[in-house]
Structures are given as C-alpha cells and as structure tokens.
N, C-alpha and C. Protein backbone atom coordinates (compact mmCIF):
# COMPACT_ATOMS: atom_id res chain seq x y z
N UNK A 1 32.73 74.84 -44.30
CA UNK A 1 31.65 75.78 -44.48
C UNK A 1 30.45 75.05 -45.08
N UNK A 2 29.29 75.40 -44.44
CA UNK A 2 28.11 74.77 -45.27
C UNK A 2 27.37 75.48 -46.10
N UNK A 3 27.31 74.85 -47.33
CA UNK A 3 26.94 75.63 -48.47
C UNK A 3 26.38 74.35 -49.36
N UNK A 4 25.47 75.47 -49.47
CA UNK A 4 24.31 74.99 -50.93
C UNK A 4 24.67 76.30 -52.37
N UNK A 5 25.08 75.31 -53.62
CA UNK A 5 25.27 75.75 -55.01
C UNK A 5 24.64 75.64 -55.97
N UNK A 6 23.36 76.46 -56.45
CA UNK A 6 22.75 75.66 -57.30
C UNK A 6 23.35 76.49 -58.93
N UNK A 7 23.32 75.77 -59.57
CA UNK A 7 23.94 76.00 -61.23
C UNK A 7 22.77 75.14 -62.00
N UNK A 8 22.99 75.40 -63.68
CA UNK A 8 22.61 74.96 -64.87
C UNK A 8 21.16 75.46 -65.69
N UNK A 9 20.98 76.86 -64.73
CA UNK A 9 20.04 77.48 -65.18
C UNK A 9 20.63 78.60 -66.56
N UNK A 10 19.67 79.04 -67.17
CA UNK A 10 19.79 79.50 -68.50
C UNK A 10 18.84 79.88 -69.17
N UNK A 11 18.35 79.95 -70.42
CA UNK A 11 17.54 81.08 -71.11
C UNK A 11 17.36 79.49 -72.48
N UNK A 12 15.74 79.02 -72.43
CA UNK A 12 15.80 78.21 -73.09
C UNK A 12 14.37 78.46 -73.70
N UNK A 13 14.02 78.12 -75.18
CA UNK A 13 12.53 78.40 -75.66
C UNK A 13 11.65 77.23 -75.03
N UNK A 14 10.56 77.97 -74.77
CA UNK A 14 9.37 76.73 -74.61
C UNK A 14 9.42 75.26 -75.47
N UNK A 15 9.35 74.39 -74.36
CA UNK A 15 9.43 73.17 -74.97
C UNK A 15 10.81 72.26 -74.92
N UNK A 16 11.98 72.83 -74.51
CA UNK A 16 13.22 72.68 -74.04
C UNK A 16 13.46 72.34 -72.38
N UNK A 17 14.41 71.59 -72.47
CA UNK A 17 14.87 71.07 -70.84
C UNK A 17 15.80 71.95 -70.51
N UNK A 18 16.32 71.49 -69.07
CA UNK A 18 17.34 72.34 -68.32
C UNK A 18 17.96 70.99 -67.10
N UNK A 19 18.66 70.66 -66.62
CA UNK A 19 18.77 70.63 -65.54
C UNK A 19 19.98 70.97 -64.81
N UNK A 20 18.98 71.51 -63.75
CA UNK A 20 19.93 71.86 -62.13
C UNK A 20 20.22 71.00 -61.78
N UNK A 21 21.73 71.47 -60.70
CA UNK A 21 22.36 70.96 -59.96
C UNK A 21 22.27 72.10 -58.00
N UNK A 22 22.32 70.75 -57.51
CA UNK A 22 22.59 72.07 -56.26
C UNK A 22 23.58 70.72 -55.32
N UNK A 23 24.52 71.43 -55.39
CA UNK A 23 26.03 70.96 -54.96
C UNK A 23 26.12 71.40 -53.29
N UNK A 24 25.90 70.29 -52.83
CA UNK A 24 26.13 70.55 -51.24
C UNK A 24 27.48 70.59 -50.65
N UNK A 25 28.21 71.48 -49.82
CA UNK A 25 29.67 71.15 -49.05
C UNK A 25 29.37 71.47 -47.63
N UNK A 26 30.25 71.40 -46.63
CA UNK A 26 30.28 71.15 -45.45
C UNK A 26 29.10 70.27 -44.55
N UNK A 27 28.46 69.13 -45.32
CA UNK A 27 27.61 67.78 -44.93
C UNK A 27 26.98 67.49 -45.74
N UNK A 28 26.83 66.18 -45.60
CA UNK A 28 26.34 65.30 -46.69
C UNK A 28 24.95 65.28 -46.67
N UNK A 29 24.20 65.24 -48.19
CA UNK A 29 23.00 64.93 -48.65
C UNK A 29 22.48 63.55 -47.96
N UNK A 30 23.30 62.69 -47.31
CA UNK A 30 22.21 61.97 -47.23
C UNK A 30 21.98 61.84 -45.62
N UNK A 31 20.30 61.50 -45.51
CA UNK A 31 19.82 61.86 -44.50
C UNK A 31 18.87 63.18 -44.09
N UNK A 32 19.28 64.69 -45.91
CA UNK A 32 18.85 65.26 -45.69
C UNK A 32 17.34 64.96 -46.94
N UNK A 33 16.48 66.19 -46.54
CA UNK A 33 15.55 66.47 -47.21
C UNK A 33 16.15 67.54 -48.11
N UNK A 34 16.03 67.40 -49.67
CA UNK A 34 16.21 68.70 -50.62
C UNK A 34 15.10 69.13 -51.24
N UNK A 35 14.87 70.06 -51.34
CA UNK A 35 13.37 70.69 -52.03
C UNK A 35 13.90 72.12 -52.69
N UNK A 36 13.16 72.04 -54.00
CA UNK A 36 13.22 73.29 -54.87
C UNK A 36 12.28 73.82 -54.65
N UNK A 37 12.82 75.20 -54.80
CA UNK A 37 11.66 76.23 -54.51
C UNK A 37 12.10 77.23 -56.33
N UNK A 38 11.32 78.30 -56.53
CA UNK A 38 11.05 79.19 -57.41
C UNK A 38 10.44 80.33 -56.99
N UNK A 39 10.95 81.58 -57.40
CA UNK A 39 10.43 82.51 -57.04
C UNK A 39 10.58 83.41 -58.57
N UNK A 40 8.99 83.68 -59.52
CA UNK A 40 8.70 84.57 -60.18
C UNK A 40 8.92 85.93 -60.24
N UNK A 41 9.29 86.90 -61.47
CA UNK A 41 9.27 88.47 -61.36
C UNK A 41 8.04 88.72 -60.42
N UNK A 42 8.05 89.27 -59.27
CA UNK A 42 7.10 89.53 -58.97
C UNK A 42 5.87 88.91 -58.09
N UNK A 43 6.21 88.15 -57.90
CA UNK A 43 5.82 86.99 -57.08
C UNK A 43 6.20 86.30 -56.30
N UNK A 44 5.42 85.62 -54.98
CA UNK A 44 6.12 85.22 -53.86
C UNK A 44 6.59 83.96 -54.28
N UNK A 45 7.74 83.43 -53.27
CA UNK A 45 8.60 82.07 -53.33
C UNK A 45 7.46 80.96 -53.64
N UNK A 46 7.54 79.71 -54.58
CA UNK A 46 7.03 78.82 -54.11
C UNK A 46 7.80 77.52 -54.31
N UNK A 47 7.15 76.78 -53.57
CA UNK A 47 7.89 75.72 -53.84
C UNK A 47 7.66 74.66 -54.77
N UNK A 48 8.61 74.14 -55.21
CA UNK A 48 8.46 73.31 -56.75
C UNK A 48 8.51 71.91 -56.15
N UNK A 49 9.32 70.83 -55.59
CA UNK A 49 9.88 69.83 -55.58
C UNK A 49 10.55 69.47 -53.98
N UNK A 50 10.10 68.14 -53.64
CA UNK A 50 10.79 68.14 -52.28
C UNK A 50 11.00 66.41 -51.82
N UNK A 51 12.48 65.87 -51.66
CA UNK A 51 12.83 64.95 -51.80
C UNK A 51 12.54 64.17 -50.21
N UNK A 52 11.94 63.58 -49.58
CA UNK A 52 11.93 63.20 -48.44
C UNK A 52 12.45 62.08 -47.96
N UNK A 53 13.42 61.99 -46.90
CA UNK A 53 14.53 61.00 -47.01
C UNK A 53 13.35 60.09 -46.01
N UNK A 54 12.59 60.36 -44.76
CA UNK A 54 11.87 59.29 -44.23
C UNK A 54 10.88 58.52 -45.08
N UNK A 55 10.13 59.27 -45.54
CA UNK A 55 9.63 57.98 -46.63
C UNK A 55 9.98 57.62 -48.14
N UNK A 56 11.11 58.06 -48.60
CA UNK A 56 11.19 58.44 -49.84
C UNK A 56 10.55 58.56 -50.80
N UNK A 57 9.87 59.50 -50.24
CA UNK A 57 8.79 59.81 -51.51
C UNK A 57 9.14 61.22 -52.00
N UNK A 58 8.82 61.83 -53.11
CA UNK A 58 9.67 62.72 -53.96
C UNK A 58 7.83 63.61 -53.99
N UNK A 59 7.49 65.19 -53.40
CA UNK A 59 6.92 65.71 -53.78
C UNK A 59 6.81 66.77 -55.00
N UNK A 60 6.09 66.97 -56.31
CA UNK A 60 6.15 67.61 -56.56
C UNK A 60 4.73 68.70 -56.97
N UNK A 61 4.65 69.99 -56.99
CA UNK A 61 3.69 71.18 -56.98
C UNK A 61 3.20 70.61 -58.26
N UNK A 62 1.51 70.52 -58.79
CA UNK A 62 1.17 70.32 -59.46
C UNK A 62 1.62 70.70 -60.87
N UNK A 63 1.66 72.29 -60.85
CA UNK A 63 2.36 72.94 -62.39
C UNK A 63 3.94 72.13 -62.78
N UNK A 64 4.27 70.92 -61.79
CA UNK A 64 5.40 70.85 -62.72
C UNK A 64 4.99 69.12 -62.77
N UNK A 65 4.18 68.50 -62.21
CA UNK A 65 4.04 67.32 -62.13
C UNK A 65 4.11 66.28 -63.62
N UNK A 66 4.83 65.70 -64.07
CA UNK A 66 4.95 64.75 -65.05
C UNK A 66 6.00 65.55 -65.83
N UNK A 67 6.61 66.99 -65.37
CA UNK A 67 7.45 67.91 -66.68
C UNK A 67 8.93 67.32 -65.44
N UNK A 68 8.98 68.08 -64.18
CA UNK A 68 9.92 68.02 -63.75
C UNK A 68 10.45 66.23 -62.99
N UNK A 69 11.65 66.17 -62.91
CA UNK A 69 11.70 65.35 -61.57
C UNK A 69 13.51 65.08 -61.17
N UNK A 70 13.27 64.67 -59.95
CA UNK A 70 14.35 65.17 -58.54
C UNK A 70 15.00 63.57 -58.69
N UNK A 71 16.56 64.04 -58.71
CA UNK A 71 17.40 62.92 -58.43
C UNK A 71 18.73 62.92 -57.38
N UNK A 72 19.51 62.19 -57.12
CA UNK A 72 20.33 62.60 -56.76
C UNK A 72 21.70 61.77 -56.81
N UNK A 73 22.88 62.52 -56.34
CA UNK A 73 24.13 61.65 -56.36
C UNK A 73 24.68 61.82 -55.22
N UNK A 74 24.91 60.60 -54.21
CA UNK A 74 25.59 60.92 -53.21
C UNK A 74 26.88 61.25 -52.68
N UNK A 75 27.48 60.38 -54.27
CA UNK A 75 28.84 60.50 -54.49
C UNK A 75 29.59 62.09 -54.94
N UNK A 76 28.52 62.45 -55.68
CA UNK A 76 28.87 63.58 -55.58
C UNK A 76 28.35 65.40 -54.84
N UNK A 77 27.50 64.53 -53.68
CA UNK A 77 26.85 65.53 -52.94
C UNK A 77 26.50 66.37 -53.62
N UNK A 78 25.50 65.97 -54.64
CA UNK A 78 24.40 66.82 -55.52
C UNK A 78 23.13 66.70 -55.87
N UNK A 79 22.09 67.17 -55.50
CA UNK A 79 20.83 66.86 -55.70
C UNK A 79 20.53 67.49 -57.46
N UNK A 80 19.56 67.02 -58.26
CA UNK A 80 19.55 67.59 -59.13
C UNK A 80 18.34 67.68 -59.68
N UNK A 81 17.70 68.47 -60.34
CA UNK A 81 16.08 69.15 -60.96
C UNK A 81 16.18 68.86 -62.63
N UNK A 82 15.84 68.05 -63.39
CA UNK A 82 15.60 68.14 -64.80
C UNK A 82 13.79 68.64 -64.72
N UNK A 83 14.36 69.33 -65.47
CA UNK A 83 13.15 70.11 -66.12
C UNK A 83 12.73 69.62 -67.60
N UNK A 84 12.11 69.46 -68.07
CA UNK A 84 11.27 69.29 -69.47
C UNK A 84 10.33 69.68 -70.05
N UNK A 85 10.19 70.03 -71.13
CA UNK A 85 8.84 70.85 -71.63
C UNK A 85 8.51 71.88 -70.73
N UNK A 86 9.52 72.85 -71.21
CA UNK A 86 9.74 74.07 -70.31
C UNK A 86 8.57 74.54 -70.25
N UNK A 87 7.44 75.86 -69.87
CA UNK A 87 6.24 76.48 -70.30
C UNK A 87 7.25 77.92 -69.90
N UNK A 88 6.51 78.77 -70.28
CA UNK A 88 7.02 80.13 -70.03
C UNK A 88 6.63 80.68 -68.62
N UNK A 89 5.62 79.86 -68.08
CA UNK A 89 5.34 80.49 -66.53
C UNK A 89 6.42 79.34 -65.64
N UNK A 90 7.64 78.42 -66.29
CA UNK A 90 8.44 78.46 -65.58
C UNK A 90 9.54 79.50 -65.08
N UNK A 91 9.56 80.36 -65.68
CA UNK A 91 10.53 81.68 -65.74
C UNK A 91 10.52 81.76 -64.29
N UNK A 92 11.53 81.68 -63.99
CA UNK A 92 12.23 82.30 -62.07
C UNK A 92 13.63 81.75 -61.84
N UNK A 93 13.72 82.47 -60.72
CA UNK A 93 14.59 82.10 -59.85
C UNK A 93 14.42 80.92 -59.24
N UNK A 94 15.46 80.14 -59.09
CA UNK A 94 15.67 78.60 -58.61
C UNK A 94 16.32 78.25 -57.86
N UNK A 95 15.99 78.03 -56.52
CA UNK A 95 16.45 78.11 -55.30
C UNK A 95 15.97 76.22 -54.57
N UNK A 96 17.60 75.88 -54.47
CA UNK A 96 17.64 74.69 -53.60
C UNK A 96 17.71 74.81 -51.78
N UNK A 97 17.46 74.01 -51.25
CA UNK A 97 17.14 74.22 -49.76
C UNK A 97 17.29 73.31 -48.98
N UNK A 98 18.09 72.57 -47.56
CA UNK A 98 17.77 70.97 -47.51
C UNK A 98 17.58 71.46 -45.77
N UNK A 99 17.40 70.00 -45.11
CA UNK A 99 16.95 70.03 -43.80
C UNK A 99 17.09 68.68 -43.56
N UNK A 100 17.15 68.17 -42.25
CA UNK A 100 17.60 66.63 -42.03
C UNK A 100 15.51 66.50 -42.18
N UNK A 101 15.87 64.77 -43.10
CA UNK A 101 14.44 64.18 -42.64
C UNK A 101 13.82 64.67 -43.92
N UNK A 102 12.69 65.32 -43.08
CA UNK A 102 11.64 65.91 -43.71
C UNK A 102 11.48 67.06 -44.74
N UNK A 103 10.17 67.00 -45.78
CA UNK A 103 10.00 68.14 -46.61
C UNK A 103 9.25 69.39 -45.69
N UNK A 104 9.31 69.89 -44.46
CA UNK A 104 8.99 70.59 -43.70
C UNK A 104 9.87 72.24 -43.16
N UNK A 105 9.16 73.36 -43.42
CA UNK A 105 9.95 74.11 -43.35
C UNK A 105 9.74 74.25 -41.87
N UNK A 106 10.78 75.16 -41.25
CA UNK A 106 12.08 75.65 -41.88
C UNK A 106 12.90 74.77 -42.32
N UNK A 107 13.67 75.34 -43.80
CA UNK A 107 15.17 75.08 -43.85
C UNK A 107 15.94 74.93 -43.13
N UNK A 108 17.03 74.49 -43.14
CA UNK A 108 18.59 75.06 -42.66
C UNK A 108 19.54 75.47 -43.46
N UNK A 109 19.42 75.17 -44.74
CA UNK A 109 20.30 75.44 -45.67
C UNK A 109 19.56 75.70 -47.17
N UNK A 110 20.11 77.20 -47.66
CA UNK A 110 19.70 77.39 -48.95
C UNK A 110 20.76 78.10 -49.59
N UNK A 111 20.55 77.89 -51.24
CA UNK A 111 21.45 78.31 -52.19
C UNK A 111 21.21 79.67 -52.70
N UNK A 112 21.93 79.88 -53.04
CA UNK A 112 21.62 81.59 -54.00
C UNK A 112 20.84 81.50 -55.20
N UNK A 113 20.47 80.54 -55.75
CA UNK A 113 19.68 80.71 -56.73
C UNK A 113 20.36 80.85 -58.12
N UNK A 114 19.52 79.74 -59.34
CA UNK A 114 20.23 80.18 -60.52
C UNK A 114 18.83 80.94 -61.37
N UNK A 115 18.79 81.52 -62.14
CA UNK A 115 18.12 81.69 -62.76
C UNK A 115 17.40 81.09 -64.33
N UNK A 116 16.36 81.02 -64.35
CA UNK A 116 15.69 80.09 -65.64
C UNK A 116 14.86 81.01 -66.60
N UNK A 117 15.41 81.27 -67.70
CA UNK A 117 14.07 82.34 -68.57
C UNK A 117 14.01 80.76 -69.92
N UNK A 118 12.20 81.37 -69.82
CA UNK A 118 11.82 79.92 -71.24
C UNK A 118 10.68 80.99 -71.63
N UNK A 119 11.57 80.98 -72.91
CA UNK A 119 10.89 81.88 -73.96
C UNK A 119 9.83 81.39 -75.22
N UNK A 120 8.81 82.14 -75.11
CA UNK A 120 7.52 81.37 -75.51
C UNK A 120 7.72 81.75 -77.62
C-alpha cells in the first residue's frame, strides 16, 4: 500500500522547535520530490518546503526561510521538517506530499496531516 505518515507535531510556545517526520511505505523516497505544505484555521493550503531530487535544491516559502529546513533518510524512508523559532502564525495543519522528480504539482501522494499549535 502506498502511504505517506506524517507525525511529531504538537503544541509548543513561541520560540520552540518541532520536528516532523513523514514516513513513506509502498516506494521509496528516493527519486521522489517531498514538499510540505500547511494549511491555517481558516485559510487556504500553502506550501512550506519542497525537496527536488533533479537539481537538489531544497525550496523553501519565505515565512519559514532560515527557521525551517528539509532532510532526509533513505534508510529509513523518511523525509523530515525541523522547525525552529516557532512564530505563532506557524499554527496549522502539516501536510507531507511527494511526486517522482520535481517540486511541481500535482502530487501523487499525500499524508493526513499532523497538527502544530505555537503559542505566543
């Protein structure tokens, strides 16, 4: 079965880290593209972070640029998001996503989402 898991979200005060995991099964991370997305109370999806296997270059959305950044383990078919110096307009839902190649939507594969509250 192919499945995306993302975990290690939680309820942390401003100024505190976190990091996700998003645990891939039925094919392997490599080769693919992984990109985080976020979606706010109330607000549409956006995307945070996006790992690109053709050039390896690692995008990330300005509001998280120098706080967040994207790693991964192949061994253990897991991409992963550390977060740092939380702000409170990180608060959302945290949704991993991958695709062969490129940071280009569509997806093919996304997770259910963990959730992140950072309390000011």
């Amino acid at each position: 079965q192919v499945q995306l898991v993302e975990s290690g979200g939680g309820s942390v005060q401003a100024g505190g880290s976190l990091r996700l995991s998003c645990a891939a099964s039925g094919f392997s991370l490599d080769g693919y593209a992984v990109a985080w997305f976020r979606q706010a109370p109330g607000k549409d999806r956006q995307g945070v972070s996006c790992f690109s296997v053709v050039d390896n270059i690692t995008w990330y959305a300005d509001a998280v640029k120098g706080r967040f950044s994207m790693s991964r383990d192949l061994a253990k078919n897991t991409e992963y998001l550390q977060m740092d110096n939380l702000k409170p307009e990180d608060t959302a839902v945290y949704y991993c996503a991958a695709k062969p190649d490129m940071c280009i939507i569509p997806y093919d594969y996304w997770g259910q989402g963990t959730r992140v509250t950072v309390s000011s």
